[in-house]
PDB file of N, CA and C in Angstrom:
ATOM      1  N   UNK A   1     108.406 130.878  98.823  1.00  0.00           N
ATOM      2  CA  UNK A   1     108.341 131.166 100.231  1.00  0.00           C
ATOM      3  C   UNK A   1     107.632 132.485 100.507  1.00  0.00           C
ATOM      4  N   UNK A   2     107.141 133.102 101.163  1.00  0.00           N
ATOM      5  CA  UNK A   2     106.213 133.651 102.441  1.00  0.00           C
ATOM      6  C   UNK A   2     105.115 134.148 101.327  1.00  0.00           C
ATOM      7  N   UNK A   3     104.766 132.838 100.396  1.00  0.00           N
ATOM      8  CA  UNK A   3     103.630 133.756  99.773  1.00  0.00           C
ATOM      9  C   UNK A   3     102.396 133.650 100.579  1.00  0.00           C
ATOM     10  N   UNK A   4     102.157 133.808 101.244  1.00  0.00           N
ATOM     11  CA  UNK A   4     100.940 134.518 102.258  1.00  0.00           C
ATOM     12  C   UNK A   4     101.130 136.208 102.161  1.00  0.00           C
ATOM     13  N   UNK A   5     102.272 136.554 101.892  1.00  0.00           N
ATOM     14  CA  UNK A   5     102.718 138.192 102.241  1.00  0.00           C
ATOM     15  C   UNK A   5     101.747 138.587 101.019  1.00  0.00           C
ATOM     16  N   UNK A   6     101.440 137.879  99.635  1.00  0.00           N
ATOM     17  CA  UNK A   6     100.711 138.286  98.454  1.00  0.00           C
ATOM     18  C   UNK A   6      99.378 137.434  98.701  1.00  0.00           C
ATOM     19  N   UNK A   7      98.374 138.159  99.477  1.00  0.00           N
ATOM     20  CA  UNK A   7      97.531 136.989  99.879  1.00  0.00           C
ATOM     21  C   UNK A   7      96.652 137.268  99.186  1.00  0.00           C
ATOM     22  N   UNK A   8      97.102 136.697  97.548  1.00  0.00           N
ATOM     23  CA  UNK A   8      95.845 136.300  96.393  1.00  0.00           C
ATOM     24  C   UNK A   8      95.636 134.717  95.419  1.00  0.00           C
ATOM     25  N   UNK A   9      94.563 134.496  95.386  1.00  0.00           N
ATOM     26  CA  UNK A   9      94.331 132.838  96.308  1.00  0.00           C
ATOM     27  C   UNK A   9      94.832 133.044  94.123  1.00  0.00           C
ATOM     28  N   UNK A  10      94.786 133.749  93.151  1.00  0.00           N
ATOM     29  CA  UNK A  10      95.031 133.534  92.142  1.00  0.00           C
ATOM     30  C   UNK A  10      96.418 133.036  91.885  1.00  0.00           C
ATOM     31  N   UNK A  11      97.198 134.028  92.626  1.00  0.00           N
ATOM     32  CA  UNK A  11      98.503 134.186  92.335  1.00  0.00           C
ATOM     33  C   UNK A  11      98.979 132.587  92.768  1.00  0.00           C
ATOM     34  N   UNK A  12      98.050 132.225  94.081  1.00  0.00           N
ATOM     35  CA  UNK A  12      99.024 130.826  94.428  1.00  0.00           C
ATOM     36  C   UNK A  12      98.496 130.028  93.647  1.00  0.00           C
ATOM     37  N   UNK A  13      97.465 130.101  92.856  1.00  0.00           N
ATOM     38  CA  UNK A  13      97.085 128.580  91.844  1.00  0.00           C
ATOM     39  C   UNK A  13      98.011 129.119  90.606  1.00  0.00           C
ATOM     40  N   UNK A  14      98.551 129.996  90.550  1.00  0.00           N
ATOM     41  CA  UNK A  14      99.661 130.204  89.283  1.00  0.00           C
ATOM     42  C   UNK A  14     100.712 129.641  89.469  1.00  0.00           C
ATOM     43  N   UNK A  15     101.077 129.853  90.352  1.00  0.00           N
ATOM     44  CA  UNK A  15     103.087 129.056  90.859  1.00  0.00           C
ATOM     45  C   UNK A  15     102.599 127.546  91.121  1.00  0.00           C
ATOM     46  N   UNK A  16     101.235 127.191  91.695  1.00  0.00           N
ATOM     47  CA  UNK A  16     101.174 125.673  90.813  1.00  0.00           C
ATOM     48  C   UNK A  16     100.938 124.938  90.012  1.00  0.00           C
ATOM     49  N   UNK A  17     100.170 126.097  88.877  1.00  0.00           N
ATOM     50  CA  UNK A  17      99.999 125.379  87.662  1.00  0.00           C
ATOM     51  C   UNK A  17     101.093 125.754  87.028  1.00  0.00           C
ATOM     52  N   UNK A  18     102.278 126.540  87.415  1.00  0.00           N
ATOM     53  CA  UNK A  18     103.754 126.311  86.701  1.00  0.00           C
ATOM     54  C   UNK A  18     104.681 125.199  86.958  1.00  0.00           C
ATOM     55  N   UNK A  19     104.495 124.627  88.302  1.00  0.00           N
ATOM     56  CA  UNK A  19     104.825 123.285  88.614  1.00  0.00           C
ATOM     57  C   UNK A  19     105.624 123.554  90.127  1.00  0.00           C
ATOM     58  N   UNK A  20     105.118 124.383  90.591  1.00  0.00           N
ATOM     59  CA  UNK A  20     106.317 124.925  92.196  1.00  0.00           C
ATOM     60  C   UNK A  20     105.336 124.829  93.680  1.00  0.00           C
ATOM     61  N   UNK A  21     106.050 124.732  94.029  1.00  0.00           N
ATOM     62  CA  UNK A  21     105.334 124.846  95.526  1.00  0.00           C
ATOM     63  C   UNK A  21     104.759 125.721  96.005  1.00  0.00           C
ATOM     64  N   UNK A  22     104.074 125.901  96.838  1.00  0.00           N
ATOM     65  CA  UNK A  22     103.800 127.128  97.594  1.00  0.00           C
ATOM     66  C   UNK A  22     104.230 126.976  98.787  1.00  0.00           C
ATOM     67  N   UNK A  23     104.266 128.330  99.334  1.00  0.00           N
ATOM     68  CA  UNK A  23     104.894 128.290 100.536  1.00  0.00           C
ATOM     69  C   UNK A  23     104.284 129.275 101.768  1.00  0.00           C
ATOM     70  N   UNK A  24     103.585 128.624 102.800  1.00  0.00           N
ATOM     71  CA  UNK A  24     103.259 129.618 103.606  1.00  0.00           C
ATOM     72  C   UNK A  24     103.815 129.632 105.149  1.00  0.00           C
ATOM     73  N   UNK A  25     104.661 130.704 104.977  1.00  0.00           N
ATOM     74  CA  UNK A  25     105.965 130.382 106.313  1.00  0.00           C
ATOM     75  C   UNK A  25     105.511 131.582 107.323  1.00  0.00           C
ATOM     76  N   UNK A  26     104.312 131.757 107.779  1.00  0.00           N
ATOM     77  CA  UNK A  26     104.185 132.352 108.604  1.00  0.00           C
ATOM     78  C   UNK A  26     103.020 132.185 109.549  1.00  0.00           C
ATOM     79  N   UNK A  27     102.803 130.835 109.509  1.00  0.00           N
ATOM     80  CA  UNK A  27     101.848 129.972 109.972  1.00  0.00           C
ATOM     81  C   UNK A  27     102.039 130.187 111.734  1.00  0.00           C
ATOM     82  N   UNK A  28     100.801 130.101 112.497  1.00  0.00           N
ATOM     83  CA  UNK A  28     101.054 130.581 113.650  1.00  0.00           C
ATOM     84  C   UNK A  28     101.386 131.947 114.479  1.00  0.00           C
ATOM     85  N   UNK A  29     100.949 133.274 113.654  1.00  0.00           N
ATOM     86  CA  UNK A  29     101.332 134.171 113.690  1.00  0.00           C
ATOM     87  C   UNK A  29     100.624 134.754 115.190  1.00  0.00           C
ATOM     88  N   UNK A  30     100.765 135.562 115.832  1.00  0.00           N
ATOM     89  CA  UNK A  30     100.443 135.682 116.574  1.00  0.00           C
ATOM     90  C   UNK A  30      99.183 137.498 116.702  1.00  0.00           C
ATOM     91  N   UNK A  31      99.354 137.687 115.768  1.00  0.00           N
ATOM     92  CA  UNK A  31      98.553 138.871 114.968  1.00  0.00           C
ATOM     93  C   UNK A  31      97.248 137.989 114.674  1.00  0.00           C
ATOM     94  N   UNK A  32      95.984 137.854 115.280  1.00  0.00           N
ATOM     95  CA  UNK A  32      95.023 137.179 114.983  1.00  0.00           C
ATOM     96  C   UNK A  32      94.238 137.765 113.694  1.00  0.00           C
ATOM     97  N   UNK A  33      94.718 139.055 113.084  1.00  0.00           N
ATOM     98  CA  UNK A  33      94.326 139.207 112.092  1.00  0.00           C
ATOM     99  C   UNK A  33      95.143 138.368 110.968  1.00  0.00           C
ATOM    100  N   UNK A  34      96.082 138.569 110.570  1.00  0.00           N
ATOM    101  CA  UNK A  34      97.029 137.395 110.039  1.00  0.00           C
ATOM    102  C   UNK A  34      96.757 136.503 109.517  1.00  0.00           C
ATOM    103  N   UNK A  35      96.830 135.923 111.089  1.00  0.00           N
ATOM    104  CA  UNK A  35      96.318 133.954 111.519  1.00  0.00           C
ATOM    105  C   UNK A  35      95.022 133.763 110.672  1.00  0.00           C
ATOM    106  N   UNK A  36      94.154 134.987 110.750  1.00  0.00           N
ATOM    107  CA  UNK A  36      92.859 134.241 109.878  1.00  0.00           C
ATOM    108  C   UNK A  36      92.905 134.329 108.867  1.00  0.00           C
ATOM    109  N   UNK A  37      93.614 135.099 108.398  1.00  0.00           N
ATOM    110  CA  UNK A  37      94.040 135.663 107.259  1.00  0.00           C
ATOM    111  C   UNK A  37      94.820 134.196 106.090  1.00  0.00           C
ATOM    112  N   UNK A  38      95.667 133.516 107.133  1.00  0.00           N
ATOM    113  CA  UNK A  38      96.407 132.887 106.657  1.00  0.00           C
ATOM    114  C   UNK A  38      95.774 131.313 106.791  1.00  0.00           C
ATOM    115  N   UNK A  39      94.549 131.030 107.792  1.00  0.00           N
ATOM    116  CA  UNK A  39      93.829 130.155 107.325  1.00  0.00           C
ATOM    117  C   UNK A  39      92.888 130.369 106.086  1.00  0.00           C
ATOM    118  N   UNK A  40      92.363 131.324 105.873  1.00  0.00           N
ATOM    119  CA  UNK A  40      91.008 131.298 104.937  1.00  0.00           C
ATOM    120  C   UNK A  40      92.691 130.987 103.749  1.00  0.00           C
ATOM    121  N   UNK A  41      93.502 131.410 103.163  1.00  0.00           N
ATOM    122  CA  UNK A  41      94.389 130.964 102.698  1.00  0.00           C
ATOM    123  C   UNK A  41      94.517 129.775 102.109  1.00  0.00           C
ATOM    124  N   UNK A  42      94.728 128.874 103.366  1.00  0.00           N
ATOM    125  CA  UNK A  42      94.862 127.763 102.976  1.00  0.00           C
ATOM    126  C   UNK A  42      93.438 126.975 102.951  1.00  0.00           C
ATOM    127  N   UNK A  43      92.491 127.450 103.208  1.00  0.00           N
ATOM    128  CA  UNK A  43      91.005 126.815 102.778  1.00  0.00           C
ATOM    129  C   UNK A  43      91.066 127.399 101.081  1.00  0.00           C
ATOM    130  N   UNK A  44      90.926 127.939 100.723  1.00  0.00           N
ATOM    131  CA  UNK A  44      91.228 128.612  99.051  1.00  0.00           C
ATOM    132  C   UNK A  44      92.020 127.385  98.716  1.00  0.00           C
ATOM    133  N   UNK A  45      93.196 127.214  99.219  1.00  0.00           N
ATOM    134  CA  UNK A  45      94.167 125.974  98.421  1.00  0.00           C
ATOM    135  C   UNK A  45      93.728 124.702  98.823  1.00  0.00           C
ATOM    136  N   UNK A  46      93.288 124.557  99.564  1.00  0.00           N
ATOM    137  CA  UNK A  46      92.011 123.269  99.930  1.00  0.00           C
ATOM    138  C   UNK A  46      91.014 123.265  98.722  1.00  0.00           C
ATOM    139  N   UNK A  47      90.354 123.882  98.665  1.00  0.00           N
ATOM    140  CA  UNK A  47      89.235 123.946  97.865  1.00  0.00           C
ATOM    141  C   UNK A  47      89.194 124.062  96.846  1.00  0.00           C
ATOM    142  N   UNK A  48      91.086 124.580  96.230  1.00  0.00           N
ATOM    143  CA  UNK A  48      90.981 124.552  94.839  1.00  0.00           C
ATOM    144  C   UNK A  48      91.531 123.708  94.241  1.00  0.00           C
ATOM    145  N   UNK A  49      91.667 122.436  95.147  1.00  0.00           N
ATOM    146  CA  UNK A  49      92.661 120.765  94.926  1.00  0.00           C
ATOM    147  C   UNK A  49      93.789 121.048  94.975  1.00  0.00           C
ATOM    148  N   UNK A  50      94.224 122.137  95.495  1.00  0.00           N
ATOM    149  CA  UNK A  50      96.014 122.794  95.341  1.00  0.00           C
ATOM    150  C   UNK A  50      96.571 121.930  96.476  1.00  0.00           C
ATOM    151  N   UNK A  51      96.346 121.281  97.784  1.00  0.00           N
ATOM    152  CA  UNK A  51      96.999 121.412  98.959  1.00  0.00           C
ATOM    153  C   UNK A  51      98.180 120.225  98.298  1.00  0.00           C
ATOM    154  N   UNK A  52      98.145 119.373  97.354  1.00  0.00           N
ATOM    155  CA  UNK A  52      99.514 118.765  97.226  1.00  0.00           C
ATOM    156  C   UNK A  52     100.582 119.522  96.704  1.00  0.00           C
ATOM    157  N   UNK A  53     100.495 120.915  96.733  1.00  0.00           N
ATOM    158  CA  UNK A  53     101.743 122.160  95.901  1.00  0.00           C
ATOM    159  C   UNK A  53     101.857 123.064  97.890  1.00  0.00           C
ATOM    160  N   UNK A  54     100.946 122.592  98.571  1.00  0.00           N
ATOM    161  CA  UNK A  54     101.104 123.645  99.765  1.00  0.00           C
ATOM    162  C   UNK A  54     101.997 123.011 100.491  1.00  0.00           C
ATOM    163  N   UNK A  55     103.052 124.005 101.136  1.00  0.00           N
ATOM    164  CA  UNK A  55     104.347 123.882 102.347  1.00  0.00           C
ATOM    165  C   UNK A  55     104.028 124.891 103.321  1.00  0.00           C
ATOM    166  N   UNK A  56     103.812 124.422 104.672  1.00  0.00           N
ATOM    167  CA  UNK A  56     103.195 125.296 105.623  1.00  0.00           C
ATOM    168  C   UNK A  56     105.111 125.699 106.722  1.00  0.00           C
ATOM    169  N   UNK A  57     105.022 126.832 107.235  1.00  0.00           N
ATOM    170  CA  UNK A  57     106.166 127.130 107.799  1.00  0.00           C
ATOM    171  C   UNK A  57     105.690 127.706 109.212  1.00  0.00           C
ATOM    172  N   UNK A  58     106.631 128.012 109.977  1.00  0.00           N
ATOM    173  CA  UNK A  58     106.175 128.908 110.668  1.00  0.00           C
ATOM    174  C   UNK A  58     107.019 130.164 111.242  1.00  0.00           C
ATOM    175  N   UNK A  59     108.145 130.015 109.927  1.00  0.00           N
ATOM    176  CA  UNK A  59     109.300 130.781 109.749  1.00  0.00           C
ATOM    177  C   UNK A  59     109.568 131.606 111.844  1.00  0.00           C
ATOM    178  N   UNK A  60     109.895 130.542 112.618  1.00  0.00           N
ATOM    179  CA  UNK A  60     110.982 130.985 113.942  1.00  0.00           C
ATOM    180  C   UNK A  60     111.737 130.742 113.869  1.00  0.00           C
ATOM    181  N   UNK A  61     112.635 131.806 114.388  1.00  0.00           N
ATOM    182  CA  UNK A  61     113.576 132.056 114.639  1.00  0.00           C
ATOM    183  C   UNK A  61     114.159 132.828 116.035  1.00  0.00           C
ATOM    184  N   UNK A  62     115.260 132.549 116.474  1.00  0.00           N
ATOM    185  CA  UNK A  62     115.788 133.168 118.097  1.00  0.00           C
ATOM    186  C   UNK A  62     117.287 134.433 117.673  1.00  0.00           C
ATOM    187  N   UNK A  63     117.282 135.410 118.424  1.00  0.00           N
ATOM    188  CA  UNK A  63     117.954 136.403 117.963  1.00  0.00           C
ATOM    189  C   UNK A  63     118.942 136.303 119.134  1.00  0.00           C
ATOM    190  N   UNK A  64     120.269 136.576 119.268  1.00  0.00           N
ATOM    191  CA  UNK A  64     120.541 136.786 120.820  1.00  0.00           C
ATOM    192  C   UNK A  64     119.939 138.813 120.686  1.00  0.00           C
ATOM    193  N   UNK A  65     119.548 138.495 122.820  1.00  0.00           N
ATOM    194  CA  UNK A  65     119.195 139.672 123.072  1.00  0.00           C
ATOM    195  C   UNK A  65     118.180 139.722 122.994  1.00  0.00           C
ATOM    196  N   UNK A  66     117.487 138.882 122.152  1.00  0.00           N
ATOM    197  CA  UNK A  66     115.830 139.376 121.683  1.00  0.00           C
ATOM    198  C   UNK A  66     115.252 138.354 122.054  1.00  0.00           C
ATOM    199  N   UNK A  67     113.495 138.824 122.263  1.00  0.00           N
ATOM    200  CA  UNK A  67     112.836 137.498 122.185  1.00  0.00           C
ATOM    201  C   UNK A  67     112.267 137.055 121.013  1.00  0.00           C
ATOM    202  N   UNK A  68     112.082 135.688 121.386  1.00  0.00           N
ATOM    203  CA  UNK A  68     112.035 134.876 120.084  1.00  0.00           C
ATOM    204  C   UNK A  68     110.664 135.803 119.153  1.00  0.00           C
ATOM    205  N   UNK A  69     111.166 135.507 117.594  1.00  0.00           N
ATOM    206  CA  UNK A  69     110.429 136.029 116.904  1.00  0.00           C
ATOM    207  C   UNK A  69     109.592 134.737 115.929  1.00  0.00           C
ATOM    208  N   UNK A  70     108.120 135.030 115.656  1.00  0.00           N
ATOM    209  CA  UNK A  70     107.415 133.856 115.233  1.00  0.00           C
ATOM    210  C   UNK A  70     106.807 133.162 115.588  1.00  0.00           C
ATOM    211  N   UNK A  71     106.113 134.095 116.156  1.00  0.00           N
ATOM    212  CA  UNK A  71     104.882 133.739 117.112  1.00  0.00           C
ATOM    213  C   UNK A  71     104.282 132.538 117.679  1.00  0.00           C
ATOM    214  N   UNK A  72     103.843 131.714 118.104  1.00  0.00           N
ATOM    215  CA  UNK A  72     103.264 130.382 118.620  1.00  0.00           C
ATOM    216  C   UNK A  72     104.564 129.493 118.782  1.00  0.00           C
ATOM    217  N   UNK A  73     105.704 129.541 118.108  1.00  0.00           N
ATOM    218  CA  UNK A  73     106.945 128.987 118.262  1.00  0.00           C
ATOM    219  C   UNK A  73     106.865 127.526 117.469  1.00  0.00           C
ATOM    220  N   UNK A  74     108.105 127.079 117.782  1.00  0.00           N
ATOM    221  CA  UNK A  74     108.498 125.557 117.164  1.00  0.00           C
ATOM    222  C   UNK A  74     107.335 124.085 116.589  1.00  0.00           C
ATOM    223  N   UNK A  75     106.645 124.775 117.998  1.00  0.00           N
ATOM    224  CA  UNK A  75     105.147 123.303 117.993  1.00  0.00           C
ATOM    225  C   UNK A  75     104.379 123.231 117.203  1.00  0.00           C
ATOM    226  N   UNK A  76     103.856 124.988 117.049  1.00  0.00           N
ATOM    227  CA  UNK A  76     102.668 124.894 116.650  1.00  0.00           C
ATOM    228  C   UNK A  76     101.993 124.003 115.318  1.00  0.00           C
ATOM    229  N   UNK A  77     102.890 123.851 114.442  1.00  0.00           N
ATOM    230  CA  UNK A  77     102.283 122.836 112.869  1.00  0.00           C
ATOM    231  C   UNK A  77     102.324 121.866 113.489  1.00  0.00           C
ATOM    232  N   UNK A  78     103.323 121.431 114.521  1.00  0.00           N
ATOM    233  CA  UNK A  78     102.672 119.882 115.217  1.00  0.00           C
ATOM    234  C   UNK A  78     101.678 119.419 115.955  1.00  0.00           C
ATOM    235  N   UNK A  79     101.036 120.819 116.497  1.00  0.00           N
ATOM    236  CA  UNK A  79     100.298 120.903 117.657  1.00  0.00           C
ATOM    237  C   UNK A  79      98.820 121.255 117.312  1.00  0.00           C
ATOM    238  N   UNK A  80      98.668 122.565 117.619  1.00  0.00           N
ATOM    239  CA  UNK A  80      97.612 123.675 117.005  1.00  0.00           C
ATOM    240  C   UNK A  80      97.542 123.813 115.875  1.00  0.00           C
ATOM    241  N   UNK A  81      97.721 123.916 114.734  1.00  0.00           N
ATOM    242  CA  UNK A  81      97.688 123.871 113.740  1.00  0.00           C
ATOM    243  C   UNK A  81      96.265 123.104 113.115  1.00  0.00           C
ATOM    244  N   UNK A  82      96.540 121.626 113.421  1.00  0.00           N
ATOM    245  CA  UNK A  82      95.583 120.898 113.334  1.00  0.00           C
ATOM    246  C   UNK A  82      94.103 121.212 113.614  1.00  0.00           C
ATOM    247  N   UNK A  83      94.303 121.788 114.886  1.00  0.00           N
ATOM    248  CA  UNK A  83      92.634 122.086 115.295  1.00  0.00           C
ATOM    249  C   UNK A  83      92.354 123.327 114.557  1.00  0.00           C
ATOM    250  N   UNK A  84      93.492 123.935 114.267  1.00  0.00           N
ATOM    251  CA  UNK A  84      92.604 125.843 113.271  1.00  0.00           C
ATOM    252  C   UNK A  84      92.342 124.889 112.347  1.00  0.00           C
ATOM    253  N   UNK A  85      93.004 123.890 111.690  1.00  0.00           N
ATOM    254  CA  UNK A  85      92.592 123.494 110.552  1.00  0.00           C
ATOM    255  C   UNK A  85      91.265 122.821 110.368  1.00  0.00           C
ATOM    256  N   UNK A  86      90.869 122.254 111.231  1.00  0.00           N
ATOM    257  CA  UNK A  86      89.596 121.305 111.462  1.00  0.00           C
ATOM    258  C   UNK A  86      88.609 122.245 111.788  1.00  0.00           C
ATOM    259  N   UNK A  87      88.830 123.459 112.217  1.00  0.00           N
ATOM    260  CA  UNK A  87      88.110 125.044 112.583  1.00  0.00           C
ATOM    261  C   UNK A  87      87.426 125.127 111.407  1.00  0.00           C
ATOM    262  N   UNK A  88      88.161 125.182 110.205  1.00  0.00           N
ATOM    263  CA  UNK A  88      88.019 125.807 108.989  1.00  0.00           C
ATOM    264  C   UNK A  88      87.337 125.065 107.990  1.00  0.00           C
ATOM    265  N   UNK A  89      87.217 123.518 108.444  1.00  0.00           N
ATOM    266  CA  UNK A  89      86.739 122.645 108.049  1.00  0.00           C
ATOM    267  C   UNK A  89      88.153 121.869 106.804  1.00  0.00           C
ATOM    268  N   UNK A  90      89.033 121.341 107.025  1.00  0.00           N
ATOM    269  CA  UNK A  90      89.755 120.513 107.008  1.00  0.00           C
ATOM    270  C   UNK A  90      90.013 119.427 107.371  1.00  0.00           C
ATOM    271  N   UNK A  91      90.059 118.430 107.048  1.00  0.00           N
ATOM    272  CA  UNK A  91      90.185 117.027 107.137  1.00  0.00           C
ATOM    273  C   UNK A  91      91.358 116.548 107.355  1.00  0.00           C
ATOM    274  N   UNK A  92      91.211 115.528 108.234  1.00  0.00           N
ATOM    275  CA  UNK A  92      92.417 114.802 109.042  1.00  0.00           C
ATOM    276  C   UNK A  92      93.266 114.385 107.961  1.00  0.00           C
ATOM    277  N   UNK A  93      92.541 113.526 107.032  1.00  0.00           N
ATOM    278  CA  UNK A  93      93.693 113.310 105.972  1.00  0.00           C
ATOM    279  C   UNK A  93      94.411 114.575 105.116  1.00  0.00           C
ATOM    280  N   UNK A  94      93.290 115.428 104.618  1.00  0.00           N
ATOM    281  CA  UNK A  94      93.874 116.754 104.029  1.00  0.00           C
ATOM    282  C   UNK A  94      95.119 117.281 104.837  1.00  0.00           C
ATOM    283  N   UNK A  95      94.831 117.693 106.634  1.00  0.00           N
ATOM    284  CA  UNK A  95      95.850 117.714 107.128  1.00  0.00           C
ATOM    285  C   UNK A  95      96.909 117.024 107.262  1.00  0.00           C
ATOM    286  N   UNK A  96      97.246 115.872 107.040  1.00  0.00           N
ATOM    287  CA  UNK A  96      98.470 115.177 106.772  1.00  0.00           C
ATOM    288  C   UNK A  96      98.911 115.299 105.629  1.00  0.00           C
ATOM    289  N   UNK A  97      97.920 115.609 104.590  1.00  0.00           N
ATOM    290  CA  UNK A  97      98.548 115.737 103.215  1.00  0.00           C
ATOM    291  C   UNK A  97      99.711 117.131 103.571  1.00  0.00           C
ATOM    292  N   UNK A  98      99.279 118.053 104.148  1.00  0.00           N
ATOM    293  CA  UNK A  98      99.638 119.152 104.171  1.00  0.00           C
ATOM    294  C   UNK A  98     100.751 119.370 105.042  1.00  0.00           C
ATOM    295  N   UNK A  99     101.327 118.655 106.091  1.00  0.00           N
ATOM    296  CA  UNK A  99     102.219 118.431 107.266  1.00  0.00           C
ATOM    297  C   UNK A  99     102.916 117.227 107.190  1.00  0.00           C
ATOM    298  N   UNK A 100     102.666 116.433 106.340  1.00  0.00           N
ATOM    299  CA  UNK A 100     103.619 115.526 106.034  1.00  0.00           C
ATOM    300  C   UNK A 100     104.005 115.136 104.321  1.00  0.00           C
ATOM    301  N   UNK A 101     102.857 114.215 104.143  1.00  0.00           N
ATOM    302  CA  UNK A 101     103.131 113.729 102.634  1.00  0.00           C
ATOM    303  C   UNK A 101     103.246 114.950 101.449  1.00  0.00           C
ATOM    304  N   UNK A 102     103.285 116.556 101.576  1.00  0.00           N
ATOM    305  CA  UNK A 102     103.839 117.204 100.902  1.00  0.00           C
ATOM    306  C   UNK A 102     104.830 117.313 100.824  1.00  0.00           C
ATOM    307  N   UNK A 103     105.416 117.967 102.424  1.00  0.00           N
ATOM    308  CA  UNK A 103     106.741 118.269 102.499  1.00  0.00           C
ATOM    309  C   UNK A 103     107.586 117.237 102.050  1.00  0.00           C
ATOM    310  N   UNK A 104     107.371 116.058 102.758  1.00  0.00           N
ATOM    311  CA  UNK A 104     108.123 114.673 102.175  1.00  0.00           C
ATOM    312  C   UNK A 104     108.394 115.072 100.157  1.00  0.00           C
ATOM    313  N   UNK A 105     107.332 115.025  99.970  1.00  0.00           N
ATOM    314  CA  UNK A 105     107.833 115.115  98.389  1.00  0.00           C
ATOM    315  C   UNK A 105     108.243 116.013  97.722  1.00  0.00           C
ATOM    316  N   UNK A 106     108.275 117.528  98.558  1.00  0.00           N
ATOM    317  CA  UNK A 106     108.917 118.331  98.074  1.00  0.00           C
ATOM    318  C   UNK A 106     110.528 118.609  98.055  1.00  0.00           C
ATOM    319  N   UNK A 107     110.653 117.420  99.852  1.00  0.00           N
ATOM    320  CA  UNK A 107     112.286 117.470 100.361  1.00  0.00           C
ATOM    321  C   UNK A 107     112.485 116.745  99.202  1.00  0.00           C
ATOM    322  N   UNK A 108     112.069 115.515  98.428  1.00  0.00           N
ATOM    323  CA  UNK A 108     112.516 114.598  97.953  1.00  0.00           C
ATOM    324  C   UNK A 108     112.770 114.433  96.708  1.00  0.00           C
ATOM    325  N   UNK A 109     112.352 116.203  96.290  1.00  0.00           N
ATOM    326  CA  UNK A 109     112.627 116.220  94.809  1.00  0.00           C
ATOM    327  C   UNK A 109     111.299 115.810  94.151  1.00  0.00           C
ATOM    328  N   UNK A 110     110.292 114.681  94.325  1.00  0.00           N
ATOM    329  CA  UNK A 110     109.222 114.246  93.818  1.00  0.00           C
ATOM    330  C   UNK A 110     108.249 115.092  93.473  1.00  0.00           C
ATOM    331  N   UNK A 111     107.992 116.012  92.451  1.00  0.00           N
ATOM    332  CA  UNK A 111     106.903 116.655  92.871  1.00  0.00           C
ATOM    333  C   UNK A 111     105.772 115.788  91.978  1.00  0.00           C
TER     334      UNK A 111
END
């Protein structure tokens, strides 16, 4: 989890050639430095055949008292997401690999 915080495209082809997921839970950030930050990211794990080890997050959360923290909120991997991804040059299927048929096999134990 929040390996985007170590944003070295080496380090994430290591935790999948050990056999683990990756995890990038800060998807949607609202820091547009970040956000690009955290697409060119996942173009690196695109490009390096990694995206069946990638888990995209967008780690929100609600505090009482506070406003919500986690920028773009609840939607965005359902929503927006898609089009930064197609921005970056990502593919409709790649994107489902990445928003569905991963997570599915990661909930499921399957890796």
């Amino acid at each position: 989890g929040h390996s985007q915080s170590h944003p070295y495209h080496e380090y994430h082809a290591e935790i999948v050639r050990r056999g683990a997921f990756v995890a990038f839970d800060g998807m949607g950030n609202v820091n547009e430095f970040d956000h690009q930050q955290h697409l060119s990211l996942i173009k690196q794990m695109v490009d390096g055949g990694l995206i069946d080890h990638l888990l995209l997050g967008h780690d929100v959360c609600f505090r009482p008292h506070f406003v919500a923290y986690g920028g773009k909120g609840y939607g965005y991997i359902a929503s927006t997401l898609k089009e930064d991804l197609q921005g970056i040059g990502v593919t409709e299927d790649q994107s489902l690999q990445m928003t569905v048929d991963t997570p599915r096999r990661a909930l499921s134990g399957d890796n």
